[in-house]
N, C-alpha and C. Protein backbone atom coordinates (compact mmCIF):
# COMPACT_ATOMS: atom_id res chain seq x y z
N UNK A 1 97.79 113.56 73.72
CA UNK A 1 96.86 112.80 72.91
C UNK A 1 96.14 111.77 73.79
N UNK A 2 94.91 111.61 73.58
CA UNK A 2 94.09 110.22 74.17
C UNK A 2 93.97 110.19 75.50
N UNK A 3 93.75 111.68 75.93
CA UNK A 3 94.10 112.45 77.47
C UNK A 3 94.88 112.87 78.22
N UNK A 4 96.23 112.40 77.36
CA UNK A 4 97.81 112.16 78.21
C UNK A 4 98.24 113.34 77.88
N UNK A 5 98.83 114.49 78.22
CA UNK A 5 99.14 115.38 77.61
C UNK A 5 100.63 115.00 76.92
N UNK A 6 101.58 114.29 77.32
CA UNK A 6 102.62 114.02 77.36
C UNK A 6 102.68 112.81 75.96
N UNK A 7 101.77 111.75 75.85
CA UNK A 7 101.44 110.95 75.22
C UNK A 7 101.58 111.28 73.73
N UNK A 8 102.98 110.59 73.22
CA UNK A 8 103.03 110.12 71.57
C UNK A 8 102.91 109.11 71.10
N UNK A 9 101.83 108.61 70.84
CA UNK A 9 101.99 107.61 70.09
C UNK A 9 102.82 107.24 68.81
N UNK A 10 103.23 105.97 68.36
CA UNK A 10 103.83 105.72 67.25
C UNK A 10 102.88 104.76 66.53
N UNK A 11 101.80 105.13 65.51
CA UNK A 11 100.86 104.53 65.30
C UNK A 11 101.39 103.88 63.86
N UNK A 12 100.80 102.49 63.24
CA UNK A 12 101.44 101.85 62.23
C UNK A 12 100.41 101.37 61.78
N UNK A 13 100.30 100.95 60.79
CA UNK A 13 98.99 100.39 59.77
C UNK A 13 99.47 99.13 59.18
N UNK A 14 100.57 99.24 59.02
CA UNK A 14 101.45 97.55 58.86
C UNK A 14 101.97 96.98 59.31
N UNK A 15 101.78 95.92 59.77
CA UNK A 15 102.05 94.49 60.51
C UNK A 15 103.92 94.59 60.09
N UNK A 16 104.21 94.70 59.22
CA UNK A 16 105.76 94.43 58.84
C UNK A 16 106.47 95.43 59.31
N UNK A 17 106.17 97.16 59.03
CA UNK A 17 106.54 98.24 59.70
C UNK A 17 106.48 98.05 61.28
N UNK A 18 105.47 97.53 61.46
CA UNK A 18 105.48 97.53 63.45
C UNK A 18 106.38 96.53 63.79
N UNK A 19 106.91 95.58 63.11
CA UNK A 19 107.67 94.67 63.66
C UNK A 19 109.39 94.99 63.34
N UNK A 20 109.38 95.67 62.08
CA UNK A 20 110.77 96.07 62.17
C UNK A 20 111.36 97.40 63.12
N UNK A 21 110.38 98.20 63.76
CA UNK A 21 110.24 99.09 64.00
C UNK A 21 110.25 98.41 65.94
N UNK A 22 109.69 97.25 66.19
CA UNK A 22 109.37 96.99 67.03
C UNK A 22 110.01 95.82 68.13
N UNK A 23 110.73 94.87 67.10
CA UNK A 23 111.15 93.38 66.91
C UNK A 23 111.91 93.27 68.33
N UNK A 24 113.41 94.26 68.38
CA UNK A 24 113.95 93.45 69.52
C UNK A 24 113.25 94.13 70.48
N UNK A 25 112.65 94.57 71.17
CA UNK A 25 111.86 95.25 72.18
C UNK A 25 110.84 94.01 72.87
N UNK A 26 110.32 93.25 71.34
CA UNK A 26 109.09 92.41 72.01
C UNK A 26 110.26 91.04 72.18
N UNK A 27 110.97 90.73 71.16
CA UNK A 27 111.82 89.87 71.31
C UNK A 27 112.22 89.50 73.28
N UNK A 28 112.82 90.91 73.52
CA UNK A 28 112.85 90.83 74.76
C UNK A 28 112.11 90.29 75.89
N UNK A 29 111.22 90.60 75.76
CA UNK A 29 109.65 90.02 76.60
C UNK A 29 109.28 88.87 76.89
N UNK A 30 110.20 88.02 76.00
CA UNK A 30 109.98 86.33 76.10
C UNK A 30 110.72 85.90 77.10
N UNK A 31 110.07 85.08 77.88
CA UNK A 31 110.85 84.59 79.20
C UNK A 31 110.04 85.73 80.60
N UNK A 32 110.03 86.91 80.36
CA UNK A 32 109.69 87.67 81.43
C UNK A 32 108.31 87.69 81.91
N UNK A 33 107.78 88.35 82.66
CA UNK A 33 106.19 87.94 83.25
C UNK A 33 105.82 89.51 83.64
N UNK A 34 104.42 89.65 83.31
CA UNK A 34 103.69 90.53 83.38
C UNK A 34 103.28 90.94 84.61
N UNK A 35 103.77 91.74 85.29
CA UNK A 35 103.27 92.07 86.86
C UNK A 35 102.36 92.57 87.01
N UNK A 36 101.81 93.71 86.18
CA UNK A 36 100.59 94.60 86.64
C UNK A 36 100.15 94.78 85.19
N UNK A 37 98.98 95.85 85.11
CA UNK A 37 98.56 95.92 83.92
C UNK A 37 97.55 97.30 84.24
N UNK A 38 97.11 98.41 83.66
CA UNK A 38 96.22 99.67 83.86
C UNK A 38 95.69 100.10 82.73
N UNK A 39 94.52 100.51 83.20
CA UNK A 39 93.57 100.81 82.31
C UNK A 39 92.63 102.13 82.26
N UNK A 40 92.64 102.99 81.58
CA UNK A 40 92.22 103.98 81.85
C UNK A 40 90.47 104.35 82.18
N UNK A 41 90.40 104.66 83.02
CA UNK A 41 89.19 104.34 83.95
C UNK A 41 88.37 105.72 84.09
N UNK A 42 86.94 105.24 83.13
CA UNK A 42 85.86 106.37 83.78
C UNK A 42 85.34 106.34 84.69
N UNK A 43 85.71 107.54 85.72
CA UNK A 43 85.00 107.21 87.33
C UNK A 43 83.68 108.07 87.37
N UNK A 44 82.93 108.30 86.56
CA UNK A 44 81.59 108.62 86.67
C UNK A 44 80.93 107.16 86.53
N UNK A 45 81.44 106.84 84.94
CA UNK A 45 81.06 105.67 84.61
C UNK A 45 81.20 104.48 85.13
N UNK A 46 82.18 104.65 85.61
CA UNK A 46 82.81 103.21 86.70
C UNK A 46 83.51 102.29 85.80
N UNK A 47 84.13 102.53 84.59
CA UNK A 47 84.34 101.41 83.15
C UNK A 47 85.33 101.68 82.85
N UNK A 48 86.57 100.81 82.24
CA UNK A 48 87.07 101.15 81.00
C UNK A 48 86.89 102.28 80.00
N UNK A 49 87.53 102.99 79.69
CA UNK A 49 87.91 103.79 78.78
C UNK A 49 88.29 103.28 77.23
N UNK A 50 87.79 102.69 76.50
CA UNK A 50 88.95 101.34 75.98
C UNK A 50 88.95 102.19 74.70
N UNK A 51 88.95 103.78 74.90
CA UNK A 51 90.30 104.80 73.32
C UNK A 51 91.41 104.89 74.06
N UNK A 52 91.30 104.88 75.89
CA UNK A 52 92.59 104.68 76.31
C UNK A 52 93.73 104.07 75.88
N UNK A 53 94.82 104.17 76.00
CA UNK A 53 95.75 103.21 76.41
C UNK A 53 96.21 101.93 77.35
N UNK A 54 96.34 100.90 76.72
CA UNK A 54 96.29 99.80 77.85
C UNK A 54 97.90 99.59 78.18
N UNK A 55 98.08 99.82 79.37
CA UNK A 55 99.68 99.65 79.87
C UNK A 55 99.80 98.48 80.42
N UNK A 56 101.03 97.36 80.11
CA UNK A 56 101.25 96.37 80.52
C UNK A 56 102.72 96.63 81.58
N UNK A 57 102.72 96.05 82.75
CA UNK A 57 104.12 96.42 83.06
C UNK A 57 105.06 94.91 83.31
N UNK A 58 105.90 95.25 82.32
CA UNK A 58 106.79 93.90 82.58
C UNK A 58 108.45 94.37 82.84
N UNK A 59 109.19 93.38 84.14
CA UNK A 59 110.27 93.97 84.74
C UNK A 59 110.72 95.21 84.82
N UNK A 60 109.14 96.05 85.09
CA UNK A 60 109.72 97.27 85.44
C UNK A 60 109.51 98.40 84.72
N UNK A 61 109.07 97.86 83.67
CA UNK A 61 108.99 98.94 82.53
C UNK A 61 107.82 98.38 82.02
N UNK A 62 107.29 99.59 81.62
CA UNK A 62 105.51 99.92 80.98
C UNK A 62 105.39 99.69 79.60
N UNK A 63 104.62 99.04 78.78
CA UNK A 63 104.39 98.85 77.66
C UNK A 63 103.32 99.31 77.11
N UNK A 64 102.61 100.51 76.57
CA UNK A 64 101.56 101.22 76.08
C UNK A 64 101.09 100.62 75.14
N UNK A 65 99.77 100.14 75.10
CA UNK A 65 99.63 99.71 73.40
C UNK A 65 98.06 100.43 73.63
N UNK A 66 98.23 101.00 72.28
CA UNK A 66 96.83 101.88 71.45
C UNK A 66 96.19 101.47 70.33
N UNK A 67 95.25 101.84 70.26
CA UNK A 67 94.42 101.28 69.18
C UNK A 67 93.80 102.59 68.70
N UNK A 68 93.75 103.04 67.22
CA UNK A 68 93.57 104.05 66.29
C UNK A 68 92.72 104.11 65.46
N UNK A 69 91.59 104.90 65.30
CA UNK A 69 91.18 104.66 63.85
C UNK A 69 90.64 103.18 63.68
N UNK A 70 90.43 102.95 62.54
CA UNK A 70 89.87 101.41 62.01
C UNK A 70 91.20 100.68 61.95
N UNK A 71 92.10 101.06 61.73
CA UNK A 71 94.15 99.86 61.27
C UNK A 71 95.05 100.49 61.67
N UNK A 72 94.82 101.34 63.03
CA UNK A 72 95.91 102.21 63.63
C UNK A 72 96.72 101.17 64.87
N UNK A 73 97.86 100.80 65.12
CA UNK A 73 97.70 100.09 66.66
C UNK A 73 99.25 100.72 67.02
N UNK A 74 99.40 101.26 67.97
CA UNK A 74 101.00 101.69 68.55
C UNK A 74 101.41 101.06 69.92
N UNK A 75 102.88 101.18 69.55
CA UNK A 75 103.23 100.03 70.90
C UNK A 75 104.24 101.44 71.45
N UNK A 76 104.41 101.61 72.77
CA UNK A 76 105.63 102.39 72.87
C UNK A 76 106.23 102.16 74.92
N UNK A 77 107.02 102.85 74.59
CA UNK A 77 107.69 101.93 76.64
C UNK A 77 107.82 103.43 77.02
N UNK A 78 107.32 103.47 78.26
CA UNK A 78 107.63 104.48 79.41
C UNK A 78 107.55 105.94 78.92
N UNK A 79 106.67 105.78 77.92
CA UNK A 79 106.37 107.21 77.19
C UNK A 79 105.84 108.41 77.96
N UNK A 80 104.74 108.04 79.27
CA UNK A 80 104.57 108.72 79.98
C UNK A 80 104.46 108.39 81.21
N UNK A 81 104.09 109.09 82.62
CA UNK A 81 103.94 108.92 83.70
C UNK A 81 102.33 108.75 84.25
N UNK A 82 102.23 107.57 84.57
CA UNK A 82 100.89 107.41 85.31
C UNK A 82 100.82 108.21 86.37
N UNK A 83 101.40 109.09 86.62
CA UNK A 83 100.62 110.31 87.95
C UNK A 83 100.52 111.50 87.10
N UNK A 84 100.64 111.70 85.53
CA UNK A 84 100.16 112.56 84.69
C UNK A 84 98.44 112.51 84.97
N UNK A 85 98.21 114.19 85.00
CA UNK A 85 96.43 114.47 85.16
C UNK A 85 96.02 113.82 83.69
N UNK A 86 95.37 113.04 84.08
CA UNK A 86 94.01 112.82 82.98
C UNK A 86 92.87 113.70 82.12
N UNK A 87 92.81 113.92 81.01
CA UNK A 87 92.03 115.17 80.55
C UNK A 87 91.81 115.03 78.99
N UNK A 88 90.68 114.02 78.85
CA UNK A 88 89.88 113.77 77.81
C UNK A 88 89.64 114.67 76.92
N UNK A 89 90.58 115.21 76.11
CA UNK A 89 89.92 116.60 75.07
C UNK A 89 89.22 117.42 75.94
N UNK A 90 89.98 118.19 76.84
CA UNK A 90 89.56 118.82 77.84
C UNK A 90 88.18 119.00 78.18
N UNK A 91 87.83 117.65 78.79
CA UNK A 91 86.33 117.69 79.16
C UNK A 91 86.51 117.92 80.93
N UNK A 92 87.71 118.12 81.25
CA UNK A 92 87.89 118.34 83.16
C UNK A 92 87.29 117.10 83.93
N UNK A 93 86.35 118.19 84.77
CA UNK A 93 85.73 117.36 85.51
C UNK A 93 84.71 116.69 85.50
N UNK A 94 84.00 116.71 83.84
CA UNK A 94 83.10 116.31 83.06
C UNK A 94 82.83 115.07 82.93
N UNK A 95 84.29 114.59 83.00
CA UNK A 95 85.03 113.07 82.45
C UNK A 95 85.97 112.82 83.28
N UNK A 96 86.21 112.71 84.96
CA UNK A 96 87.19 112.72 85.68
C UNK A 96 87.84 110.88 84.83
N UNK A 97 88.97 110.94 84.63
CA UNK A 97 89.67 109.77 84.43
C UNK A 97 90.84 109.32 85.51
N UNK A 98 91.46 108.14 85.77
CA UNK A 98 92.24 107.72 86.67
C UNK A 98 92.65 106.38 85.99
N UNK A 99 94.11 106.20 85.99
CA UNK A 99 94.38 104.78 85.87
C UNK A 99 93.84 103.53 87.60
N UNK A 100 94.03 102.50 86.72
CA UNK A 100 92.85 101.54 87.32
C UNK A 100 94.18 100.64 86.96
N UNK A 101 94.40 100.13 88.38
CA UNK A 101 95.55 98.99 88.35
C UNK A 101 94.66 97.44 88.42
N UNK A 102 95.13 96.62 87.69
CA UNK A 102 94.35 95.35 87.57
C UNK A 102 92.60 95.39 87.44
N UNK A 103 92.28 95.98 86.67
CA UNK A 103 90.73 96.58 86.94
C UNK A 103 89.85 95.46 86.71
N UNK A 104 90.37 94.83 86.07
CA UNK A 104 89.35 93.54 85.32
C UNK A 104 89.68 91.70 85.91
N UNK A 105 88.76 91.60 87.10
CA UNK A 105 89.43 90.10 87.47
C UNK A 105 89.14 89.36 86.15
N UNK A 106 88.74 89.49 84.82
CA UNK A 106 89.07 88.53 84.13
C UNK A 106 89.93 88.32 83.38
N UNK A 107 90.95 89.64 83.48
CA UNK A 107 92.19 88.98 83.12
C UNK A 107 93.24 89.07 83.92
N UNK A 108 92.93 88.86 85.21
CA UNK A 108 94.10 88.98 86.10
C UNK A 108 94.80 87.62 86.04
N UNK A 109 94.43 86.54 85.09
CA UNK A 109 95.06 85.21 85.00
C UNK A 109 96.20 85.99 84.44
N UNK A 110 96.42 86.64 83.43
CA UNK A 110 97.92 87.10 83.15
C UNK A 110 98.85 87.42 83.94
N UNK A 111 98.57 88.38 85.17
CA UNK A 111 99.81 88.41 86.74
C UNK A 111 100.62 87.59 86.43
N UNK A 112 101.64 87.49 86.91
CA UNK A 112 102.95 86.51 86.93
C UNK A 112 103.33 85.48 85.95
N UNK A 113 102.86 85.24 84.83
CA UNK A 113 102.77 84.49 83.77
C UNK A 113 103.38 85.39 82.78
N UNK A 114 104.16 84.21 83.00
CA UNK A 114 105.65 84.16 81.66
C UNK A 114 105.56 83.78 80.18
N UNK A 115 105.73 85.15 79.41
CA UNK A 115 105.44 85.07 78.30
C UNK A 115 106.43 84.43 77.56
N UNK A 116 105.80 83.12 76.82
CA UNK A 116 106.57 82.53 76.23
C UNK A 116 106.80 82.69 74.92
N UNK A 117 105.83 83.96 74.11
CA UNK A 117 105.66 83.87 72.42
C UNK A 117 104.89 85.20 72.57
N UNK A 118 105.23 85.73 70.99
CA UNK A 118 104.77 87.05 70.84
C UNK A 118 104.22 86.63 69.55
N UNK A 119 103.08 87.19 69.20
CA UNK A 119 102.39 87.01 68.13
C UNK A 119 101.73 88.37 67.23
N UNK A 120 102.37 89.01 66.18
CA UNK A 120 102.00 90.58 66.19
C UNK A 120 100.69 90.28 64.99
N UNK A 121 99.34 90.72 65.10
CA UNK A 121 98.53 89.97 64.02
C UNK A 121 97.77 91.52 63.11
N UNK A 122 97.76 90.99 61.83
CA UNK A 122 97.68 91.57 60.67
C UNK A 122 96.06 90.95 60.33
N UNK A 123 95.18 91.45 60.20
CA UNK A 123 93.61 91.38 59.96
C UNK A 123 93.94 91.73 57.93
N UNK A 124 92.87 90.88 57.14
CA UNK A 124 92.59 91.09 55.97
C UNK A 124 91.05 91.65 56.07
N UNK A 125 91.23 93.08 56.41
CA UNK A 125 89.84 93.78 56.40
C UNK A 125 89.26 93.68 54.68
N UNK A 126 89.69 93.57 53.68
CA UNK A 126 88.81 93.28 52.23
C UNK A 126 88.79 91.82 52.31
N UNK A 127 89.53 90.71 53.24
CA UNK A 127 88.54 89.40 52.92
C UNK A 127 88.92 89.04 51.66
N UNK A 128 90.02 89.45 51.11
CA UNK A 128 90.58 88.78 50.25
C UNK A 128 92.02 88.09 49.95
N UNK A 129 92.27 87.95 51.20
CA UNK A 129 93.63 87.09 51.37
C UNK A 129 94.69 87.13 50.69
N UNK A 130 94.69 88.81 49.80
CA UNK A 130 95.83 89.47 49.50
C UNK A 130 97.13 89.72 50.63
N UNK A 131 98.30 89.30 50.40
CA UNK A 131 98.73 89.66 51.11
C UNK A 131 99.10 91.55 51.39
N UNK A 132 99.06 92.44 50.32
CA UNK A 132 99.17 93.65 50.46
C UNK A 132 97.97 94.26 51.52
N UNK A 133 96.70 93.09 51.46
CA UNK A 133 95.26 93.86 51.85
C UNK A 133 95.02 93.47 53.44
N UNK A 134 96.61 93.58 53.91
CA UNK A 134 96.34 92.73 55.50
C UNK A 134 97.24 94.14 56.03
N UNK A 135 96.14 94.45 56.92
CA UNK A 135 96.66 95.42 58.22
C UNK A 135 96.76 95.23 59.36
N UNK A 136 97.68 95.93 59.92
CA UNK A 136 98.04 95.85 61.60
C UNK A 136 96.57 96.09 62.22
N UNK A 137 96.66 94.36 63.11
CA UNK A 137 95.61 94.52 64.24
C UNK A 137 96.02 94.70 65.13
N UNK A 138 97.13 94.02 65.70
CA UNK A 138 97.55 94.33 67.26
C UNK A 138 98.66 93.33 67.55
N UNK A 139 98.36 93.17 69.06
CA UNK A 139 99.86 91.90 69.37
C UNK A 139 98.71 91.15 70.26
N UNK A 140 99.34 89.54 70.24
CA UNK A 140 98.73 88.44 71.13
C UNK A 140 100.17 88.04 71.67
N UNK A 141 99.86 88.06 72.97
CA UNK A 141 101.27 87.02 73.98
C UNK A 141 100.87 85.63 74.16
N UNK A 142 101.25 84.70 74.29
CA UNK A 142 101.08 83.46 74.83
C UNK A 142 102.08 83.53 75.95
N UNK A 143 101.04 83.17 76.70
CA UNK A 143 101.86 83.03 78.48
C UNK A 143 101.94 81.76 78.62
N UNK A 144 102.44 81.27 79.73
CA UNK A 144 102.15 79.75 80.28
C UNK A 144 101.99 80.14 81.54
N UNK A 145 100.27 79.58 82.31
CA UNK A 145 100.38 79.61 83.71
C UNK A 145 100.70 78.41 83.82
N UNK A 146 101.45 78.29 84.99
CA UNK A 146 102.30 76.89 85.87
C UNK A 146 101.50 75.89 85.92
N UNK A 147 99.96 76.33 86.17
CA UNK A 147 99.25 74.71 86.25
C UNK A 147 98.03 74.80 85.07
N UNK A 148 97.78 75.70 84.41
CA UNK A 148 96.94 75.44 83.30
C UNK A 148 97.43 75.57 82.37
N UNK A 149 98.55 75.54 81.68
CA UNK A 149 99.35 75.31 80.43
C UNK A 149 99.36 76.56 79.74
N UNK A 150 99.44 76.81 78.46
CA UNK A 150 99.17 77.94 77.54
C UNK A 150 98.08 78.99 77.35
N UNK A 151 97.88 80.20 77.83
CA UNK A 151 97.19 80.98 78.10
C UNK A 151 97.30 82.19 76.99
N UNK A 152 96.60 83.23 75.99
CA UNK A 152 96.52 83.53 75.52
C UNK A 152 96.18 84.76 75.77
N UNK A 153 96.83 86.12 75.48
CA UNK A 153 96.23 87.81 76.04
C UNK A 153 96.84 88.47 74.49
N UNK A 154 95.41 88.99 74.39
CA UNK A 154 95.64 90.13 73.44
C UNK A 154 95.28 91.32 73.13
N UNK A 155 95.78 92.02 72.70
CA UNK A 155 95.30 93.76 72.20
C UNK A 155 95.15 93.95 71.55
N UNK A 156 93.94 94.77 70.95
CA UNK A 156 93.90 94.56 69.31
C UNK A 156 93.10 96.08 68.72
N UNK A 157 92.76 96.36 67.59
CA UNK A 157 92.06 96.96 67.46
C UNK A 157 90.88 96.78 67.18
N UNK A 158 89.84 97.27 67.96
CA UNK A 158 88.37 96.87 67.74
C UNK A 158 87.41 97.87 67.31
N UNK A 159 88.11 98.36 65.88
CA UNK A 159 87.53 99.29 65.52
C UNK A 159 87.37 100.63 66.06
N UNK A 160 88.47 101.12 66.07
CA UNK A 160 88.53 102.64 66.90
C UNK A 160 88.34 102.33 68.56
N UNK A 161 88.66 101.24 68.72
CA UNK A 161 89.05 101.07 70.30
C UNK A 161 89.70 100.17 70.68
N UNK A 162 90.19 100.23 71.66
CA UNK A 162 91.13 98.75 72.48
C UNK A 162 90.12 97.74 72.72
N UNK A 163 90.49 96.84 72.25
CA UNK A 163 89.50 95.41 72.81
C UNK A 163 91.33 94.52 73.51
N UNK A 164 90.42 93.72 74.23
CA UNK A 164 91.60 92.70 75.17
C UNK A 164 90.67 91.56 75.04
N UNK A 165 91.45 90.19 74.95
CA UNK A 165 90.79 88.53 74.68
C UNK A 165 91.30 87.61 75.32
N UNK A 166 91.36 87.18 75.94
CA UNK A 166 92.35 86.09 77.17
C UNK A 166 92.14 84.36 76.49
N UNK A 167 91.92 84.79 75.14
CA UNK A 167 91.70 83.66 74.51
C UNK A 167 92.36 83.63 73.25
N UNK A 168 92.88 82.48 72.14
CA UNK A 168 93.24 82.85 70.97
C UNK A 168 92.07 83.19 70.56
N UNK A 169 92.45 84.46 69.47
CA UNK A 169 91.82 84.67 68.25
C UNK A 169 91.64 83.86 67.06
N UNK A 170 90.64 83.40 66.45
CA UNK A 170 90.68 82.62 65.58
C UNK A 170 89.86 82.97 64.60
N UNK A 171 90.27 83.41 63.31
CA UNK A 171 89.38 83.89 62.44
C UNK A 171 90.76 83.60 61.40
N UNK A 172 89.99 83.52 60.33
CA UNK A 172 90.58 82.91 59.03
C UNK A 172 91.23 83.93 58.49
N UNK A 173 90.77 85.45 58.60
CA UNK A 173 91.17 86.32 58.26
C UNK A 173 92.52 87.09 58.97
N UNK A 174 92.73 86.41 59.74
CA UNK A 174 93.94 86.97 60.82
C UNK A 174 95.33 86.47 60.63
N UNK A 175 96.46 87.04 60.47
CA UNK A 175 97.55 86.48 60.24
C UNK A 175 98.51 86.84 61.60
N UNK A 176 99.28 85.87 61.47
CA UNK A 176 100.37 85.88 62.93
C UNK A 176 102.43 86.16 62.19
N UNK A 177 102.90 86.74 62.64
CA UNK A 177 103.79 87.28 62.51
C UNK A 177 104.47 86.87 63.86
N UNK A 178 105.53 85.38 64.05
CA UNK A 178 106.18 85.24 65.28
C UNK A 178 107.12 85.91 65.84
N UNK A 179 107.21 86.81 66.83
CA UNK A 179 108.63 87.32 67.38
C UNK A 179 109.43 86.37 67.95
N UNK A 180 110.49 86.05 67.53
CA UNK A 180 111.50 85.31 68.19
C UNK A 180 112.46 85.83 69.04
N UNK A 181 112.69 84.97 70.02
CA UNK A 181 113.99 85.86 71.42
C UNK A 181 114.87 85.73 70.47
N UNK A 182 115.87 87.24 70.86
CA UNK A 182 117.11 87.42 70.45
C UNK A 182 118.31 86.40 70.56
C-alpha cells in the first residue's frame, strides 16, 4: 500500500481507538529523542511525496505515521524496510521514489530533541463541538531544544495527505488527548 509493497497500515478515525490501541507505545517516547526522520521523495519532482509515509526514528526503531482519506491517520513501528523498492501503484519508472533522510532543513530543529509530551489531536470537522463529531487528526510531540525551550512537531492529516508543523496547532476546533509516561 502507498508504494510499500510490504506496508500495512492500521488506519483509525477515532482519536480514543488510536490511543487505546496506541497508548503505551507513545507513552514510551517520552524522555527519548528523535534521531532521524524520512520522507518519501519524488525524484523527478525533487519533493515530498506527502500520501507517503512519514517515518520518525527514535532509539532505534521507526515510527510510520500516515495520513488517509479525509479522518484516516495510522501509527505503526518497523512495519517495513526502507531498502524496500518504491512503486507508486505501479507507475515504475514513471514515478521513481526513494526515501529522503532529513529532507527538509525546516524541520531538522527536531534531531536530538527530547520529547517531552505526546499530544494525539481529534479535529471537529462539523464545527460543532460535539464530542461524538471529533475525528482523528494526527499526533503533535512537544520536544524541548536545550536552548530554545519547547518546540512543537506534528503530523496530521491534511486532507488526504501528510502535512508536518514545527509549530503548535491552534484552532478552536482541535482537541488534545495527553499521553502520559508509563
Amino acid at each position: 500500500m502507498l508504494g510499500i509493497p510490504t506496508y500495512r497500515p492500521r488506519f483509525h478515525t477515532d482519536g480514543n481507538e488510536f490511543v487505546m490501541e496506541n497508548e503505551s507505545i507513545l507513552s514510551n517516547l517520552i524522555g527519548k529523542r528523535i534521531t532521524k526522520y524520512w520522507l518519501m521523495w519524488d525524484v523527478l519532482q525533487d519533493e515530498w511525496l506527502t500520501d507517503g509515509p512519514v517515518v520518525l526514528e527514535i532509539e532505534n526503531n521507526r515510527y510510520e505515521f500516515t495520513a488517509y482519506q479525509l479522518a484516516e491517520f495510522s501509527m505503526t513501528v518497523n512495519s517495513f524496510s526502507l531498502s524496500d523498492k518504491l512503486d507508486w501503484y505501479d507507475s515504475g519508472d514513471e514515478m521513481p521514489l526513494v526515501w529522503n533522510e532529513n529532507a527538509k532543513p525546516e524541520w531538522n530543529n527536531i534531531l536530538n530533541q527530547s520529547v517531552k509530551g505526546i499530544n494525539v489531536l481529534s479535529y471537529d470537522f462539523l464545527k460543532e463541538n460535539n464530542e461524538d463529531d471529533f475525528s482523528l487528526l494526527g499526533i503533535e510531540f512537544i520536544l524541548e531544544h536545550q536552548s530554545k525551550g519547547l518546540n512543537f512537531f506534528s503530523i496530521f492529516n491534511g486532507l488526504d495527505q501528510n502535512e508536518i508543523m514545527n509549530i503548535r496547532i491552534d484552532n478552536s476546533q482541535v482537541k488534545r488527548k495527553q499521553i502520559l509516561k508509563d
